[in-house]
Protein backbone atom coordinates (compact mmCIF):
# COMPACT_ATOMS: atom_id res chain seq x y z
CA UNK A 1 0.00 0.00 0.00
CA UNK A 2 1.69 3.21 -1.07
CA UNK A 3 1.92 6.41 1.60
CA UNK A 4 -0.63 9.02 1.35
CA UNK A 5 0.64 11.98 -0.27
CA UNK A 6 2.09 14.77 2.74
CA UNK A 7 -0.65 17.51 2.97
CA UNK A 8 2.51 20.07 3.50
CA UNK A 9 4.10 19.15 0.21
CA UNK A 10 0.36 19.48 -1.31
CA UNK A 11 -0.03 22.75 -0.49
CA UNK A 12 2.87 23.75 -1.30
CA UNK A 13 2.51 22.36 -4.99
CA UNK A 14 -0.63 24.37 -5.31
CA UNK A 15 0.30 27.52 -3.90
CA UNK A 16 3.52 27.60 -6.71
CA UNK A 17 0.91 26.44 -8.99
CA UNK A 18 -1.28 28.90 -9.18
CA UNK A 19 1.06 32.12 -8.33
CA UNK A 20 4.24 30.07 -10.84
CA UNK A 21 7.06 31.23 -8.79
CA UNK A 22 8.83 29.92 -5.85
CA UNK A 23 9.71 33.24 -4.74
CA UNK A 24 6.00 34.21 -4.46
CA UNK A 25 4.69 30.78 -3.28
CA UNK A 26 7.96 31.27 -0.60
CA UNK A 27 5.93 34.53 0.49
CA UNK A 28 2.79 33.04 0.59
CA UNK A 29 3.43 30.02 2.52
CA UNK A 30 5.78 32.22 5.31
CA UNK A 31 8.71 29.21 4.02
CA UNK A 32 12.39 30.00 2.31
CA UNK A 33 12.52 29.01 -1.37
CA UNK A 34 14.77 26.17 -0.28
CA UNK A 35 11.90 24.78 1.76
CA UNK A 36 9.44 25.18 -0.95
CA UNK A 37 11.85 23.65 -3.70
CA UNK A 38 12.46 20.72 -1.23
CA UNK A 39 9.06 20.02 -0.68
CA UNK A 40 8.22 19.83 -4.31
CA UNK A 41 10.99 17.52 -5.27
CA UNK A 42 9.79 15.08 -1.87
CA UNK A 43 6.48 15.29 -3.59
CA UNK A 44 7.87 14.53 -7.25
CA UNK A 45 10.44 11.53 -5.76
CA UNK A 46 7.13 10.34 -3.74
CA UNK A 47 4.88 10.14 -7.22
CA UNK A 48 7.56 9.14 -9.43
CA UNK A 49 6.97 11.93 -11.58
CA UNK A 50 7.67 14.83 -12.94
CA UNK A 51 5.28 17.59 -12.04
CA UNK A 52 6.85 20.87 -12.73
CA UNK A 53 9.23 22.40 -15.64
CA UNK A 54 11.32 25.35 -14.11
CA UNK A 55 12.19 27.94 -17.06
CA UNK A 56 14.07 31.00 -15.16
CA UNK A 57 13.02 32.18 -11.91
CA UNK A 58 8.61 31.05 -13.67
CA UNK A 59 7.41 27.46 -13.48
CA UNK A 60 4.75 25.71 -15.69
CA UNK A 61 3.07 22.35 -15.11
CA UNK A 62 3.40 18.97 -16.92
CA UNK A 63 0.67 17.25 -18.05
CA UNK A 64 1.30 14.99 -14.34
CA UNK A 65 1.28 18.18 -12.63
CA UNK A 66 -2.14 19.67 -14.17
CA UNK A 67 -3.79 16.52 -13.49
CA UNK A 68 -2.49 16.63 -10.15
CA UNK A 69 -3.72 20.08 -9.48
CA UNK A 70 -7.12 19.04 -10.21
CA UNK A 71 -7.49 16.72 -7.28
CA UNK A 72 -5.00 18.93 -5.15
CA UNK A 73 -7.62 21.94 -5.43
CA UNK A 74 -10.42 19.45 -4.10
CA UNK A 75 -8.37 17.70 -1.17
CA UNK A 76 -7.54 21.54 -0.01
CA UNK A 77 -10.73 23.22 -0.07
CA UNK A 78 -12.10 19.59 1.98
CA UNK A 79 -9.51 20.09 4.82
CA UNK A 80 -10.60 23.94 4.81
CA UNK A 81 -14.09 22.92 5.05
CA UNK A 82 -13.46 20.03 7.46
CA UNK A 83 -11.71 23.07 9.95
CA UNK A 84 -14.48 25.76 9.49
CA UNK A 85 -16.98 22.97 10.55
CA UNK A 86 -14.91 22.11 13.61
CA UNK A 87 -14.40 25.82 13.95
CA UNK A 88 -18.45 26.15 14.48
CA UNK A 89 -18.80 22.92 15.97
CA UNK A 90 -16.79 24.69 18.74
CA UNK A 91 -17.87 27.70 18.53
CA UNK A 92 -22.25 27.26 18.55
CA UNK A 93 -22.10 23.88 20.15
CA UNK A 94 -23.33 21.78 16.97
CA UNK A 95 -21.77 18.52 18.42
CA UNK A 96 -23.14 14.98 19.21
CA UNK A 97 -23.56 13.36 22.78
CA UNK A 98 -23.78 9.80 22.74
CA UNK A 99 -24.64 8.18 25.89
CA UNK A 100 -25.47 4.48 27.12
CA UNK A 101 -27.67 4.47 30.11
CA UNK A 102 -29.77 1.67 31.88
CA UNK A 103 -33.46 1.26 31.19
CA UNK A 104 -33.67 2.77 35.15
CA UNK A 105 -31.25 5.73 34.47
CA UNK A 106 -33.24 6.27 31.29
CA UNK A 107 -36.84 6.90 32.82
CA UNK A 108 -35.52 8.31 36.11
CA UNK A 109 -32.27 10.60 35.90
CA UNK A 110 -32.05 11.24 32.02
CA UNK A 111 -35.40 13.59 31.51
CA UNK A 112 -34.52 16.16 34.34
CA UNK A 113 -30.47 16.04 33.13
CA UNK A 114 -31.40 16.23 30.01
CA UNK A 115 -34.47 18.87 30.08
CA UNK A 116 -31.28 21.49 31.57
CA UNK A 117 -28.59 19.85 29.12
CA UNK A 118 -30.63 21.23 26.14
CA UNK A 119 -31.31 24.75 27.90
CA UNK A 120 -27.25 25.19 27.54
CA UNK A 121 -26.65 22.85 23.99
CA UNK A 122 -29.86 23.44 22.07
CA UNK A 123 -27.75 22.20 18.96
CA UNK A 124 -26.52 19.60 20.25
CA UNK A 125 -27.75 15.91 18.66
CA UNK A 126 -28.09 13.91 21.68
CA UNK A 127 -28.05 10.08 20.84
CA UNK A 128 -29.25 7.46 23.87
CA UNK A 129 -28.54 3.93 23.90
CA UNK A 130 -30.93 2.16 26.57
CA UNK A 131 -28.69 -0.88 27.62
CA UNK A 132 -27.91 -3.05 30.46
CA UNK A 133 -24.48 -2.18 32.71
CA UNK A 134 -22.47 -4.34 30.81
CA UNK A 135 -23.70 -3.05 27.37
CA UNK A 136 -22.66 0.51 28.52
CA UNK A 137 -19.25 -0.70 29.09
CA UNK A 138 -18.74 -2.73 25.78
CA UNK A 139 -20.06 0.32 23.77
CA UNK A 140 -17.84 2.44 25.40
CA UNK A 141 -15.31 0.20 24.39
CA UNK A 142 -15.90 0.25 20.90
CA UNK A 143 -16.45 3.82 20.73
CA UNK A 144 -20.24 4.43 20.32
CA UNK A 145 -21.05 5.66 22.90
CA UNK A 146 -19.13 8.80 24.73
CA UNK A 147 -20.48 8.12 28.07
CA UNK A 148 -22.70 6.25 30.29
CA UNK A 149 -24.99 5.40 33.65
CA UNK A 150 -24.43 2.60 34.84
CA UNK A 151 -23.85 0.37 37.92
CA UNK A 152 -20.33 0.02 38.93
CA UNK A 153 -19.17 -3.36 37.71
CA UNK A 154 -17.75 -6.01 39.86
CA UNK A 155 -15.00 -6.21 38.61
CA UNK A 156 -12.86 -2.86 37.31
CA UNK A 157 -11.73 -2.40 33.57
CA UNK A 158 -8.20 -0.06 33.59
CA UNK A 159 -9.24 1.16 30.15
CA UNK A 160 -12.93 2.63 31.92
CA UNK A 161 -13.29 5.33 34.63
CA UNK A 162 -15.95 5.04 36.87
CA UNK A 163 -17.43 8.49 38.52
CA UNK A 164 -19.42 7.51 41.38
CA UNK A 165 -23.09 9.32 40.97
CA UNK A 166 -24.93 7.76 43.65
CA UNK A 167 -25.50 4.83 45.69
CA UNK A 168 -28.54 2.80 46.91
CA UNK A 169 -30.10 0.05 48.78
CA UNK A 170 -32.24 -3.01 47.46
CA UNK A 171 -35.50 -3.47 48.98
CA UNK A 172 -38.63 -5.73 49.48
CA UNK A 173 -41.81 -3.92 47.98
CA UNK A 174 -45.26 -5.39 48.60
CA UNK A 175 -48.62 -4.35 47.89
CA UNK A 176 -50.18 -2.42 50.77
CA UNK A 177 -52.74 -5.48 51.94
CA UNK A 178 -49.53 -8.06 51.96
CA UNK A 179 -49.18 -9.58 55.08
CA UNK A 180 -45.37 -8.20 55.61
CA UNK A 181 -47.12 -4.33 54.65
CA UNK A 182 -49.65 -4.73 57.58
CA UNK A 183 -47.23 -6.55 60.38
CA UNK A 184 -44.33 -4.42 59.00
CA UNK A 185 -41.73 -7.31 59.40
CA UNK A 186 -40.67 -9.62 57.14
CA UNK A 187 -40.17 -13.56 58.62
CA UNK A 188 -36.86 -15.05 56.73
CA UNK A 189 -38.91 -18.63 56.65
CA UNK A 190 -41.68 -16.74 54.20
CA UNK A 191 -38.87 -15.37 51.98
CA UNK A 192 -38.55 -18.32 49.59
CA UNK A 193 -42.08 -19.06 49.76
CA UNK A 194 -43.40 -15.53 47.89
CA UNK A 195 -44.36 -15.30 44.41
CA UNK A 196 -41.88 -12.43 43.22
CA UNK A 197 -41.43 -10.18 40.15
CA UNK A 198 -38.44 -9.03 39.27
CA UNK A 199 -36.31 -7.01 36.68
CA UNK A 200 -35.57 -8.74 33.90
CA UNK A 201 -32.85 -11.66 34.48
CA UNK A 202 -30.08 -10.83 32.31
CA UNK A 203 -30.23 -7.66 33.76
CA UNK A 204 -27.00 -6.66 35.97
CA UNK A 205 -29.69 -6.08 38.79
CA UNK A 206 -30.99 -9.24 38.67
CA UNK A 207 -27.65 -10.98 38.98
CA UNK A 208 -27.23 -9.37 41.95
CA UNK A 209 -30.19 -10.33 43.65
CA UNK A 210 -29.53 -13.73 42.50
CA UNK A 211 -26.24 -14.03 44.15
CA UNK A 212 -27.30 -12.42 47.64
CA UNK A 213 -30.10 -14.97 47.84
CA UNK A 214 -28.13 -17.39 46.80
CA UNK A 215 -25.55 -16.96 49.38
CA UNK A 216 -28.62 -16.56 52.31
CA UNK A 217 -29.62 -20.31 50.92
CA UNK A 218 -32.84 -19.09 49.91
CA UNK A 219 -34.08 -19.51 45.86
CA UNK A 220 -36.82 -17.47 45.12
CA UNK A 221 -39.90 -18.46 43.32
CA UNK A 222 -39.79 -16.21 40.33
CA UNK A 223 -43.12 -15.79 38.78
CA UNK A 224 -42.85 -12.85 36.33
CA UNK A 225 -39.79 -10.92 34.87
CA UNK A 226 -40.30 -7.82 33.68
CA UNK A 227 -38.14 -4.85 31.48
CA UNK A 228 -40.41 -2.19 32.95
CA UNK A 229 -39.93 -0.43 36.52
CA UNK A 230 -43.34 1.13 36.48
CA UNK A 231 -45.50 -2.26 35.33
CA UNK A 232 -43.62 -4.29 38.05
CA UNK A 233 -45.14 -1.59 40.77
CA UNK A 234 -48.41 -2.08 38.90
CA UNK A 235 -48.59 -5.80 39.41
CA UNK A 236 -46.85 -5.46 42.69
CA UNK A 237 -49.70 -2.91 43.56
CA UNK A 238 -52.37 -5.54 42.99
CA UNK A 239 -50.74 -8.31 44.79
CA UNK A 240 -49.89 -10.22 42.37
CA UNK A 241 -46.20 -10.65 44.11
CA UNK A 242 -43.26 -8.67 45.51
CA UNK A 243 -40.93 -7.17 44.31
CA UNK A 244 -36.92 -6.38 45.04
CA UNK A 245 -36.54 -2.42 43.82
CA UNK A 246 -35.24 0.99 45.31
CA UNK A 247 -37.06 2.40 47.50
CA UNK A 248 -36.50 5.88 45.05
CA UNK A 249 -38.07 4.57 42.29
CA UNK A 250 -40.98 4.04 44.00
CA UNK A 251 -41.04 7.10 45.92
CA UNK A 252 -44.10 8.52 45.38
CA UNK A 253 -46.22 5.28 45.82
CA UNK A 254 -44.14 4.66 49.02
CA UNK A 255 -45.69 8.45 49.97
CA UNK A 256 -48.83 7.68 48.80
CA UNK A 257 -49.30 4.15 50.50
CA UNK A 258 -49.82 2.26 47.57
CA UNK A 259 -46.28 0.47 48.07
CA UNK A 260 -44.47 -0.78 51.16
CA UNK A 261 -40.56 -1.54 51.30
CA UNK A 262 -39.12 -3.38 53.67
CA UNK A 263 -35.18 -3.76 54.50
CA UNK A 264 -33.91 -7.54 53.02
CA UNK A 265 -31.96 -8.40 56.27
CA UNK A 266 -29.16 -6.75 58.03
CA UNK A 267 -26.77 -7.24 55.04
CA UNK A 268 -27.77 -4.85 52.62
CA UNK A 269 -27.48 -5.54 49.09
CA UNK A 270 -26.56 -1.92 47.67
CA UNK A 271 -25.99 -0.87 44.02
CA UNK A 272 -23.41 1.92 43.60
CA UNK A 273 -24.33 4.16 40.42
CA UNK A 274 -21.96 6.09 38.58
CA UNK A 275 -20.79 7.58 35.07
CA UNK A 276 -18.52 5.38 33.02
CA UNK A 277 -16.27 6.80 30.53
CA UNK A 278 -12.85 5.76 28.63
CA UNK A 279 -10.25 6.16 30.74
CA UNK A 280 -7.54 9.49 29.01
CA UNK A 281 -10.28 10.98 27.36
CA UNK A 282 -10.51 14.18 27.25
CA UNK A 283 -13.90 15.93 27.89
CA UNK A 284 -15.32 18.81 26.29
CA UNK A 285 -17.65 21.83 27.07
CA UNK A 286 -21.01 20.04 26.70
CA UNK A 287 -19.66 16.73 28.35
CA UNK A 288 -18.51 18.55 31.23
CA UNK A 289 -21.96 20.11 31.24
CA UNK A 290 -23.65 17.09 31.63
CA UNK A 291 -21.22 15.39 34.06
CA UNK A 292 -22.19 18.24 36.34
CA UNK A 293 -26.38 17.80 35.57
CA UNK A 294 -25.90 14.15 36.39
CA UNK A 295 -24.44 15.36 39.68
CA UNK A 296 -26.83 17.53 40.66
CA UNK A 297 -30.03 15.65 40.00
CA UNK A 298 -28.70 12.16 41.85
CA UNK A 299 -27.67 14.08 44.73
CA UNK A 300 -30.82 13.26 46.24
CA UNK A 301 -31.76 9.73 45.48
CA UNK A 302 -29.01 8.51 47.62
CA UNK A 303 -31.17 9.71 50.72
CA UNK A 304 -34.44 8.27 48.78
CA UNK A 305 -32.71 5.04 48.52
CA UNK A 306 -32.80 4.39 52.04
CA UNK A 307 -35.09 2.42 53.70
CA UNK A 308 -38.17 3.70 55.52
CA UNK A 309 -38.10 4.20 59.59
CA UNK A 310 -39.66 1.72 62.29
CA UNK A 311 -39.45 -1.16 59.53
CA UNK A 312 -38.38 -4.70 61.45
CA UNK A 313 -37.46 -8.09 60.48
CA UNK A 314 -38.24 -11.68 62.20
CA UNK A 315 -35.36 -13.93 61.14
CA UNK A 316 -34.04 -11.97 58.36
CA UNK A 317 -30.75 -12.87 56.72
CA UNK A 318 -28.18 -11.89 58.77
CA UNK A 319 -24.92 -9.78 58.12
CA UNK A 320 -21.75 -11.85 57.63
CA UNK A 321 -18.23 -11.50 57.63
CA UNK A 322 -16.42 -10.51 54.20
């Protein structure tokens, strides 16, 4: 495969080109003639051709060199579009934002970050990838995405930085009329005998509930799985199971009544949520603008995450050792 021709060396060819003196083209370019006549015989030794005749201190293209010049004009006035576009790119914020987030961080963080984000960046094309915490970090890794929310992973990649956003605590949630809602303890014997509904399992989530349960000795009975926060809380609303969530994504039907949660034991299973990014990349205006958005509107779900007061537990898995 033969070497791209030197963009230096093209320009140079042009600019004598069109003004047919190296003294001139010298001026132009802010070079000595020396430079100038170097760079044209690099370019000539490079082609294997002859692409100038020099009569006197004038210049006049071969039949090489004119057909060169024809494709030399175009490649120039690309690269001088290419750097006015970046030029306004920088300048009026016309840039993309591509970001992976999880179908949680989607219908719960994204709309109020992203409501401000477009106050600042109303040009900016926004792209969003709903995907699962591992998804975000194999996008990131082959660069389509630029960013993303997502659970911190259990184990670390050194090629991803992780930007802790938030963390929170995994909860029963039952229906107000279920027996744990109305004696407000849960009885660890019962645990494996409930119907539940959960995220869907090859969710990151999942997994993790999996595993704690797993380690307490106690399978549950899965009866639905479901990719949708809000219709688990319907059917959890209706009795039709419970449910391991947040307690902040259910916030307002915790308020309201319509949903109780309930601690899962003295060892808590929390989820710690944070941006992901590749690791020595440099951030610009807008991304900076919406690390800082993300910031601002998680600050309070670590506090929602919590559990509710005067909750208690009969038998409930107990904390162990690490």
């Amino acid at each position: 495969m033969k070497e791209p021709i030197d963009s230096r060396q093209l320009r140079a060819f042009a600019t004598l080109a069109r003004l047919g003196s190296f003294t001139r083209a010298a001026a132009e370019l802010c070079l000595t003639q020396s430079a100038v006549s170097h760079s044209i015989r690099s370019l000539e030794n490079s082609l294997g051709c002859r692409l100038l005749d020099r009569l006197g201190k004038t210049v006049t293209l071969t039949h090489e060199g004119e057909h060169l010049l024809v494709h030399a004009d175009k490649i120039l006035k690309e690269m001088e579009v290419a750097r006015e576009s970046l030029d306004q790119l920088a300048k009026w914020g016309r840039t993309r934002l591509r970001v992976g987030a999880t179908a949680t961080a989607c219908q719960y963080i994204l709309p109020r970050v992203l409501t401000e984000f477009k106050k600042s960046y109303p040009k900016c094309r926004i792209t969003i990838e709903p995907c699962d915490t591992p998804q975000v970090r194999d996008l990131l890794r082959e660069n389509k995405i630029d960013m993303g929310i997502a659970l911190q992973a259990k184990h670390d990649d050194p090629r991803i930085d992780f930007i802790p956003l938030f963390n929170d605590e995994l909860m029963f949630v039952v229906g107000p009329e279920h027996p744990w809602a109305v004696s407000r303890q849960v009885s660890r014997g019962e645990i494996p005998k409930q119907s539940y509904i959960l995220y869907d399992k090859t969710s990151y989530t999942f997994q993790m509930i999996q595993a704690y349960f797993k380690e307490e000795e106690m399978p549950l009975n899965t009866l639905i799985q479901l990719g949708n926060i809000e219709a688990i809380k319907e059917l959890v609303k209706l009795g039709l199971g419970v449910s391991i969530l947040a307690s902040w994504v259910a916030r307002e039907e915790i308020r309201e009544g319509t949903l109780t949660a309930l601690s899962l034991g003295p060892r808590k299973l929390r989820r710690h949520w944070g941006l992901v990014m590749r690791k020595h990349c440099p951030l610009g205006l807008p991304e900076e603008t919406f690390v800082k958005l993300c910031h601002r509107f998680s600050s309070g779900l670590a506090a929602a995450g919590g559990g509710p007061e005067g909750t208690r537990l009969a038998d409930a898995p107990q904390e162990r050792s690490a």
